[in-house]
C-alpha atoms as a PDB file:
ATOM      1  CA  UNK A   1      17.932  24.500 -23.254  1.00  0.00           C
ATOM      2  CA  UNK A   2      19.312  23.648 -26.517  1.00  0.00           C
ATOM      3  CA  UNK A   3      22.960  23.085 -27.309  1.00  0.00           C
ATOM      4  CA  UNK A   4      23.871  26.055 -29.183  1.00  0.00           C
ATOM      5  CA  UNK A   5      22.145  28.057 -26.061  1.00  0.00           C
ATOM      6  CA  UNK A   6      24.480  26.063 -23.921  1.00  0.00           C
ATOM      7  CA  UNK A   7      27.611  26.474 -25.585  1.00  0.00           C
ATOM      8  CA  UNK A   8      26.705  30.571 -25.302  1.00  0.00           C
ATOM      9  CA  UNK A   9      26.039  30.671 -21.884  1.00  0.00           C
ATOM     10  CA  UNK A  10      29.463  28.368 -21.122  1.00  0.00           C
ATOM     11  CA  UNK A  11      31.295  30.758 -23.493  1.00  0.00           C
ATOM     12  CA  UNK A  12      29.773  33.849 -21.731  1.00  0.00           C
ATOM     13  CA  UNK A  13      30.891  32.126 -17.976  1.00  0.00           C
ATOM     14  CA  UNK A  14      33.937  31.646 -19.331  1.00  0.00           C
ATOM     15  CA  UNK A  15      34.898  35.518 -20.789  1.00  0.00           C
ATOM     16  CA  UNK A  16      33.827  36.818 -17.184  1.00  0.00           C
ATOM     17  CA  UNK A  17      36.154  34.630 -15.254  1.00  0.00           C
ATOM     18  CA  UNK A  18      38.867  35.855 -17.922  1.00  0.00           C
ATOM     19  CA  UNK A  19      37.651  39.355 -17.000  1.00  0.00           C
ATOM     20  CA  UNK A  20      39.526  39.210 -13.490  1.00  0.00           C
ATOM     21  CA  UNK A  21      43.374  40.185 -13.060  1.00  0.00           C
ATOM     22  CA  UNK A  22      46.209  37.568 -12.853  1.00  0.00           C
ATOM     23  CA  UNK A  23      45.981  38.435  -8.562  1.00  0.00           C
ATOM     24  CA  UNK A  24      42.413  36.499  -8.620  1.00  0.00           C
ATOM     25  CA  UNK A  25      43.235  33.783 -10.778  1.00  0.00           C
ATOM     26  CA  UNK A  26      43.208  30.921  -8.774  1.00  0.00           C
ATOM     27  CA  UNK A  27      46.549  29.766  -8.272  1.00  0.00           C
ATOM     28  CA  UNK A  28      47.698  26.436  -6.195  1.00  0.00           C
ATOM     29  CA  UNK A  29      51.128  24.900  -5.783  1.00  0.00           C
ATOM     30  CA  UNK A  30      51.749  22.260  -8.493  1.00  0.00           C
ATOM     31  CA  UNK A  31      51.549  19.583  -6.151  1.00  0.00           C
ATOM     32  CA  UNK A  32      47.404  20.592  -5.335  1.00  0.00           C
ATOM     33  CA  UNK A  33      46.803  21.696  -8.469  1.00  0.00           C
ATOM     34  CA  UNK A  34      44.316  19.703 -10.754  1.00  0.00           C
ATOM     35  CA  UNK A  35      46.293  18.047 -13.891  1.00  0.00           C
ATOM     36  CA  UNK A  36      44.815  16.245 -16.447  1.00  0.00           C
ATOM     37  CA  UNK A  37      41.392  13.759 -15.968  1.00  0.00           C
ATOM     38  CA  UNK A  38      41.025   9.897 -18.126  1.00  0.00           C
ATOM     39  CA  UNK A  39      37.973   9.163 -16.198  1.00  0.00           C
ATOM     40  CA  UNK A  40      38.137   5.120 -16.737  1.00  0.00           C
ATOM     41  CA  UNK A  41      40.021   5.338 -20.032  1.00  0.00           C
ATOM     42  CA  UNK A  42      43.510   4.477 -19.000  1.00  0.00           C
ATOM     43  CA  UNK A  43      44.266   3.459 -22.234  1.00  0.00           C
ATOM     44  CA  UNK A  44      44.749   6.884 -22.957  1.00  0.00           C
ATOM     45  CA  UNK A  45      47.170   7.532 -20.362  1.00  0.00           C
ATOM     46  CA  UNK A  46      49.673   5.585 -23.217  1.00  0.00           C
ATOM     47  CA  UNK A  47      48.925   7.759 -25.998  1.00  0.00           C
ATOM     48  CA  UNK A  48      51.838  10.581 -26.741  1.00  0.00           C
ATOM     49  CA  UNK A  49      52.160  14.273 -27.047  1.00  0.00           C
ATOM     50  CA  UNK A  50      54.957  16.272 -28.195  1.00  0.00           C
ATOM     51  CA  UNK A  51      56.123  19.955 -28.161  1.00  0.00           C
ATOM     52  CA  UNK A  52      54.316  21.962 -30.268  1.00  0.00           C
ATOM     53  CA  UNK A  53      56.434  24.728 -32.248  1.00  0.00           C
ATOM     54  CA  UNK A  54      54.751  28.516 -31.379  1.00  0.00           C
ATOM     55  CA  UNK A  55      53.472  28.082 -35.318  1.00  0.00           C
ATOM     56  CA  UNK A  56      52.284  25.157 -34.860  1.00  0.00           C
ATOM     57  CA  UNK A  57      49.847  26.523 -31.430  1.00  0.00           C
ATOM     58  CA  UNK A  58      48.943  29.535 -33.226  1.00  0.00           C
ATOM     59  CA  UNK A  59      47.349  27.877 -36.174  1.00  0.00           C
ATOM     60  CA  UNK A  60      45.729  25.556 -34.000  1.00  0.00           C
ATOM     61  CA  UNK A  61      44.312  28.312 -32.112  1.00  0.00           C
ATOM     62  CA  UNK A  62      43.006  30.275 -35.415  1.00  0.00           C
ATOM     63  CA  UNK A  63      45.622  33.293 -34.233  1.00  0.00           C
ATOM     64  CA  UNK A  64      48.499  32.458 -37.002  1.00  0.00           C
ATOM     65  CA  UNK A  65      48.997  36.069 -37.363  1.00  0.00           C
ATOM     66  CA  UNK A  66      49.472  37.242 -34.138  1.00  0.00           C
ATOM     67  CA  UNK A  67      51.721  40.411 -33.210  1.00  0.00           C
ATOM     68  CA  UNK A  68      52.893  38.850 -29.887  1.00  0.00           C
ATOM     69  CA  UNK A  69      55.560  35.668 -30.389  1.00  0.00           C
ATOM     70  CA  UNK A  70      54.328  34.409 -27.154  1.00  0.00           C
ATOM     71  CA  UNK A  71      57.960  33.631 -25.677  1.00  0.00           C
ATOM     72  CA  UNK A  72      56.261  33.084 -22.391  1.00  0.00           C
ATOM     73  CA  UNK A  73      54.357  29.841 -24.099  1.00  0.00           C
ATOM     74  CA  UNK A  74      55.140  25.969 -24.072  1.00  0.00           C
ATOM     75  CA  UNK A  75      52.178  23.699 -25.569  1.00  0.00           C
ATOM     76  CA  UNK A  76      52.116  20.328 -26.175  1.00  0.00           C
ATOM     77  CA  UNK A  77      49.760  18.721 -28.952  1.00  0.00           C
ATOM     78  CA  UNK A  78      48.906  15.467 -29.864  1.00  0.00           C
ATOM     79  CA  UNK A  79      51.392  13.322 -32.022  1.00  0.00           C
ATOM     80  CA  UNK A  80      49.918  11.391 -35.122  1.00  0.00           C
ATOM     81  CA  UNK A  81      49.886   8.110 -33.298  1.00  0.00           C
ATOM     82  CA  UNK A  82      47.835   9.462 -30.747  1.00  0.00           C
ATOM     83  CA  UNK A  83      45.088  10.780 -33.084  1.00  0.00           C
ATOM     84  CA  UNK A  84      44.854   7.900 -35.228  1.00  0.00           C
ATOM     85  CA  UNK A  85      44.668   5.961 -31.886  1.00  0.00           C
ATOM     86  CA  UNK A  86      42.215   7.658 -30.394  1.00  0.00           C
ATOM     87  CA  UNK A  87      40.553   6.952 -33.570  1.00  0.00           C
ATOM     88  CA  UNK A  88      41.269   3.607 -33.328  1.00  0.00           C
ATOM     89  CA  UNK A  89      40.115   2.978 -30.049  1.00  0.00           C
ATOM     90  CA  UNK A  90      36.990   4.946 -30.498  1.00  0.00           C
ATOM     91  CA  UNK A  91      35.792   2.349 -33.657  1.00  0.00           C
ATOM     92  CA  UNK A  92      37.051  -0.941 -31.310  1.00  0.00           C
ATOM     93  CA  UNK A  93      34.640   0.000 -28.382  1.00  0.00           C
ATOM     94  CA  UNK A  94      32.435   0.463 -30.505  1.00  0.00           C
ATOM     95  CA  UNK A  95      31.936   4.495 -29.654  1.00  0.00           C
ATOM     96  CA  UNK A  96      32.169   3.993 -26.104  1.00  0.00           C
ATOM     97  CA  UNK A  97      36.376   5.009 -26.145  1.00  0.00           C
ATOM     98  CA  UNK A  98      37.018   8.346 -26.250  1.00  0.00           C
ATOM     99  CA  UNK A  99      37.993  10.185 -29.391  1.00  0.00           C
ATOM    100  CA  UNK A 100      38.769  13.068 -27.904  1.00  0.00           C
ATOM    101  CA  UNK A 101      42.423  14.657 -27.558  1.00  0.00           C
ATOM    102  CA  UNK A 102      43.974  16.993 -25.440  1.00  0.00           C
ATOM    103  CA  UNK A 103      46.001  19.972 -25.682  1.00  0.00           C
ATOM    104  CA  UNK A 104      48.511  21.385 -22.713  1.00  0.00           C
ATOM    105  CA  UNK A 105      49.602  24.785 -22.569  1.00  0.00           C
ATOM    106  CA  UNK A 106      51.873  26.301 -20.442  1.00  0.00           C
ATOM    107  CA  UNK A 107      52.275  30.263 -20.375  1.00  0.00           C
ATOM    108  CA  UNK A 108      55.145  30.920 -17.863  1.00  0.00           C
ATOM    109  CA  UNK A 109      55.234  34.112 -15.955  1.00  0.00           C
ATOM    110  CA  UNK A 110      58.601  35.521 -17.793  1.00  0.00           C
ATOM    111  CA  UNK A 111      60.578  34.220 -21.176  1.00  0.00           C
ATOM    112  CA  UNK A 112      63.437  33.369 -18.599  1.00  0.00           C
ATOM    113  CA  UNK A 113      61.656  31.057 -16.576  1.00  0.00           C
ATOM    114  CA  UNK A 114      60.148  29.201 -19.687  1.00  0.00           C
ATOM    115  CA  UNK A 115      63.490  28.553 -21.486  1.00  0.00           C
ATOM    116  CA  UNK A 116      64.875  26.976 -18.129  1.00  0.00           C
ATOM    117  CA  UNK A 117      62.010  24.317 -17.547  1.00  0.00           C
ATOM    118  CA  UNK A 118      61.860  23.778 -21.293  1.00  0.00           C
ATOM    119  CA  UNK A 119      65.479  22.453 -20.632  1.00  0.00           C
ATOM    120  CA  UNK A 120      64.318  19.893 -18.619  1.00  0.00           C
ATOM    121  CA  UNK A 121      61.312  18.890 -20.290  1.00  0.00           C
ATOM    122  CA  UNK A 122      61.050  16.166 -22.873  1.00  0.00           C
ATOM    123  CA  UNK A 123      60.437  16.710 -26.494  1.00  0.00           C
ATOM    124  CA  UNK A 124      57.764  13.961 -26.382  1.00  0.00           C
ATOM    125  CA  UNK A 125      55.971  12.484 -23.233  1.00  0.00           C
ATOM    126  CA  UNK A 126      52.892   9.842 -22.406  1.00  0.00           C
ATOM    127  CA  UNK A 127      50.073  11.421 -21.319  1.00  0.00           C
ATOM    128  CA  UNK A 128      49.894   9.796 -18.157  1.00  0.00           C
ATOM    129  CA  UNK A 129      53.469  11.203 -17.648  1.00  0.00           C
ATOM    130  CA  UNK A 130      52.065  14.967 -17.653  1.00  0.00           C
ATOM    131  CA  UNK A 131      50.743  15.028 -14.597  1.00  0.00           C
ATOM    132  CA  UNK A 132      53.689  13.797 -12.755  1.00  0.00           C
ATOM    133  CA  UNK A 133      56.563  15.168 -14.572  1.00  0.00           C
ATOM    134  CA  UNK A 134      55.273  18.680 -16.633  1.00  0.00           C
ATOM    135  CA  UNK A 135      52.898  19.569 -13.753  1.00  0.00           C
ATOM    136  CA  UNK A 136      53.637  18.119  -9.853  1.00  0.00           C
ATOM    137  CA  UNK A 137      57.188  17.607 -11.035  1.00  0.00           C
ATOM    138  CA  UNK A 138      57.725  21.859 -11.056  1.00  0.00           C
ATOM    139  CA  UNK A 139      58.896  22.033  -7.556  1.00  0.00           C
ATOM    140  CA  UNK A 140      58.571  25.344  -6.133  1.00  0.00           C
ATOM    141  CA  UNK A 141      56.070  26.853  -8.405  1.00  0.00           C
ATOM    142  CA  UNK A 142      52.024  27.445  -8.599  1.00  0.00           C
ATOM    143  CA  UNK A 143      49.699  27.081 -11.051  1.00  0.00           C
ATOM    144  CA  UNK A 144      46.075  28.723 -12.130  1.00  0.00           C
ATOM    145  CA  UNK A 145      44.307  25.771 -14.572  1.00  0.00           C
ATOM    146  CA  UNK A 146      42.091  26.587 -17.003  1.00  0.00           C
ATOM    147  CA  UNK A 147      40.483  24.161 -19.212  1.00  0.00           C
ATOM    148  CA  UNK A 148      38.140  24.057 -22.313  1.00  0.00           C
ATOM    149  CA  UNK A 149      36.193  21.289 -24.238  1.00  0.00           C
ATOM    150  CA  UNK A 150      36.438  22.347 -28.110  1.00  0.00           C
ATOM    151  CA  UNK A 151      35.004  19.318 -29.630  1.00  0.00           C
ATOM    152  CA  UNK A 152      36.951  16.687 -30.205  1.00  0.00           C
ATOM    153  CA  UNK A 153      39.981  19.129 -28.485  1.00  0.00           C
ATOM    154  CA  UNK A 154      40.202  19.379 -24.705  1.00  0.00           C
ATOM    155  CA  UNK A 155      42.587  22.343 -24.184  1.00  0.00           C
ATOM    156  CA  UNK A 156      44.333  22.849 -20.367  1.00  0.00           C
ATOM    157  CA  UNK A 157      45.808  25.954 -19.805  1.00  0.00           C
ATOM    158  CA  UNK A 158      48.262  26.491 -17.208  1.00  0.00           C
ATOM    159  CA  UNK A 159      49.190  29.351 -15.888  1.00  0.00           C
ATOM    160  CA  UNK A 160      52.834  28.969 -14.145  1.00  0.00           C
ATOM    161  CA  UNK A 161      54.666  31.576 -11.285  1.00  0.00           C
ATOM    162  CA  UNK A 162      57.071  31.133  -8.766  1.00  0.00           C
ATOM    163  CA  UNK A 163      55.494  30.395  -5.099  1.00  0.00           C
ATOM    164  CA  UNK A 164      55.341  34.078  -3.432  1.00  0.00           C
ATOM    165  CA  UNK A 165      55.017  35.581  -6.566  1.00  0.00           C
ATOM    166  CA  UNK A 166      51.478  37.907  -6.094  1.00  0.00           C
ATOM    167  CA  UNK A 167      52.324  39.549 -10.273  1.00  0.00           C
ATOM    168  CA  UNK A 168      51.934  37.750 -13.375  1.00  0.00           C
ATOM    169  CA  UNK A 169      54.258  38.961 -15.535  1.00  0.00           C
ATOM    170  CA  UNK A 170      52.911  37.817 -18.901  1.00  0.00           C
ATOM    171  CA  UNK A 171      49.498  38.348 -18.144  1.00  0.00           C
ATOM    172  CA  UNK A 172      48.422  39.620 -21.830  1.00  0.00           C
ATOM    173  CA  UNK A 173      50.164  35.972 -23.323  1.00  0.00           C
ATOM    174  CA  UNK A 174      47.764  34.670 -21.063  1.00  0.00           C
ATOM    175  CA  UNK A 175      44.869  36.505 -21.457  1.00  0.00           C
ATOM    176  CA  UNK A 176      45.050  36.403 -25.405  1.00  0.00           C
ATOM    177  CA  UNK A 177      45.870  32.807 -25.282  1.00  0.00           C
ATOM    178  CA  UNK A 178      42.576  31.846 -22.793  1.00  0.00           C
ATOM    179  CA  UNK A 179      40.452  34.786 -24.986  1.00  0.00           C
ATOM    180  CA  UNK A 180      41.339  32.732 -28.199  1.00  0.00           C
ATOM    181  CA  UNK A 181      40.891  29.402 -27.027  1.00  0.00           C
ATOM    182  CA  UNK A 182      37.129  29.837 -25.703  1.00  0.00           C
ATOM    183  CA  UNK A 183      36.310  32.059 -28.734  1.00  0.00           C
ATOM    184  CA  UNK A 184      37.404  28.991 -31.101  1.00  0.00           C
ATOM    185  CA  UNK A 185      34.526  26.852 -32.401  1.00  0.00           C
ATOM    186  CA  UNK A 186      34.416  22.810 -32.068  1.00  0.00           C
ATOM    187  CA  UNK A 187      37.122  21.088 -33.574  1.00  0.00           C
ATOM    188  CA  UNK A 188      34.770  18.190 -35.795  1.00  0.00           C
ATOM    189  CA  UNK A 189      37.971  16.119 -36.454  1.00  0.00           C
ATOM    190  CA  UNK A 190      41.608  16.510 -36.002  1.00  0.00           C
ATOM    191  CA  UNK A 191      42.387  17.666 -39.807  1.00  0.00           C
ATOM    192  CA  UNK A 192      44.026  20.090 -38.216  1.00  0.00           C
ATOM    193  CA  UNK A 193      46.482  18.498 -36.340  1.00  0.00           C
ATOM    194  CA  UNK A 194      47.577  15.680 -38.741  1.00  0.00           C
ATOM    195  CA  UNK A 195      51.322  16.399 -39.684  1.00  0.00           C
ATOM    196  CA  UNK A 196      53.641  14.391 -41.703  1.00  0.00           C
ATOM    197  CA  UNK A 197      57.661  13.403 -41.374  1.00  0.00           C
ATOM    198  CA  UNK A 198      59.524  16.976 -41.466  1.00  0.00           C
ATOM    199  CA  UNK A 199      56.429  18.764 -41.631  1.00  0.00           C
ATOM    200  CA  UNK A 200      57.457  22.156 -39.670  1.00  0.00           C
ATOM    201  CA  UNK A 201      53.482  22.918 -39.684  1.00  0.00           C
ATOM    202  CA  UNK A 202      50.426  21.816 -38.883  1.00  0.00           C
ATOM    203  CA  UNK A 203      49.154  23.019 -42.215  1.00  0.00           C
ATOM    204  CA  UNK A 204      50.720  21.051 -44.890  1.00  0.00           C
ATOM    205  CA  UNK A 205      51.424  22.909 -48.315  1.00  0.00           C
ATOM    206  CA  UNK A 206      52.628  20.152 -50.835  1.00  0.00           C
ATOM    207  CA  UNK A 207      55.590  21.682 -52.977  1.00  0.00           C
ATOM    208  CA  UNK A 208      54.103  23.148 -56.156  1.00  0.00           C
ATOM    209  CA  UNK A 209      54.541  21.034 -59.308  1.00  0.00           C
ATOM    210  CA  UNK A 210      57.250  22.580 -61.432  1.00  0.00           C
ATOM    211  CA  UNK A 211      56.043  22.357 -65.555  1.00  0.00           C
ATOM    212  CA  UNK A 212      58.337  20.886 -68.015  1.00  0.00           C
END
């Protein structure tokens, strides 16, 4: 089977499991629930991300334009240090480090409950930090985990309710959110996700030369 055969019949396993309600999604409590893999690479585990603005996840995504706001959403994306790292560490093991990045989002089951973890989340954590505080650390809550290899992306999507909860109440920001990310092609490089000091985007637009 060739790769491009592959990728379709991945893509195609992945829009039927989306095809089920929020009930079958497979939720866990946090504290079973699978959080993000290094395999050996614990190097990695140093690397930062920080919260992503909804502009900023929307553009990554390829849905800039949306109609929905997607209050229900938290992501966090790879900081510049962590891409030129990966980079970095990719060239110094000769191709054997990993040069792929990851991508967490969270879509919370109301805007209520998203605004008061957001409180107590940091603005920018160590990947090997995720696990422990973003994900086990949500006491009293269960997740459904989703996740998707774009290239040199690795997206995990969490899907976060209250234990007893059997409703989903932002089930379309979830839906659209997992429909988008598996329709997305590779990412090649992170161009996309290179930002500068004050940059309120991930697409930079220099200011536009005023003549004399």
């Amino acid at each position: 089977m060739d790769e491009n055969s592959d990728k379709k019949k991945k893509k195609n396993k992945a829009k039927a499991k989306l095809s089920k309600s929020a009930s079958d999604f497979s939720f866990k409590p946090s504290s079973d629930v699978k959080g993000l893999r290094f395999g050996g690479q614990f190097i990695v585990k140093s690397f930062t991300v920080r919260r992503a603005r909804t502009a900023e996840l929307l553009r990554l995504i390829s849905l800039p334009h949306a109609q929905s706001s997607f209050p229900s959403t938290s992501a966090f994306i790879p900081t510049n240090f962590t891409i030129l790292a990966h980079k970095a560490w990719h060239t110094l093991t000769l191709g054997l480090g990993t040069k792929t990045s990851k991508v967490v989002v969270f879509v919370f089951e109301s805007e209520n409950m998203k605004v008061t973890v957001e409180r107590l989340w940091p603005i920018e954590i160590a990947l090997g930090e995720v696990n422990k505080k973003l994900i086990r650390g949500q006491i009293g809550t269960e997740m459904a985990r989703f996740k998707f290899r774009k290239g040199c992306i690795t997206f995990y999507v969490y899907a976060v309710r209250r234990i007893g909860n059997f409703r989903f109440g932002c089930v379309d920001d979830l839906k659209t959110i997992l429909q988008t990310v598996v329709d997305l092609n590779d990412f090649i490089d992170h161009t996309a996700m290179l930002a500068i000091p004050k940059q309120r985007s991930i697409h930079y637009a220099p200011p536009l030369a005023v003549a004399p």
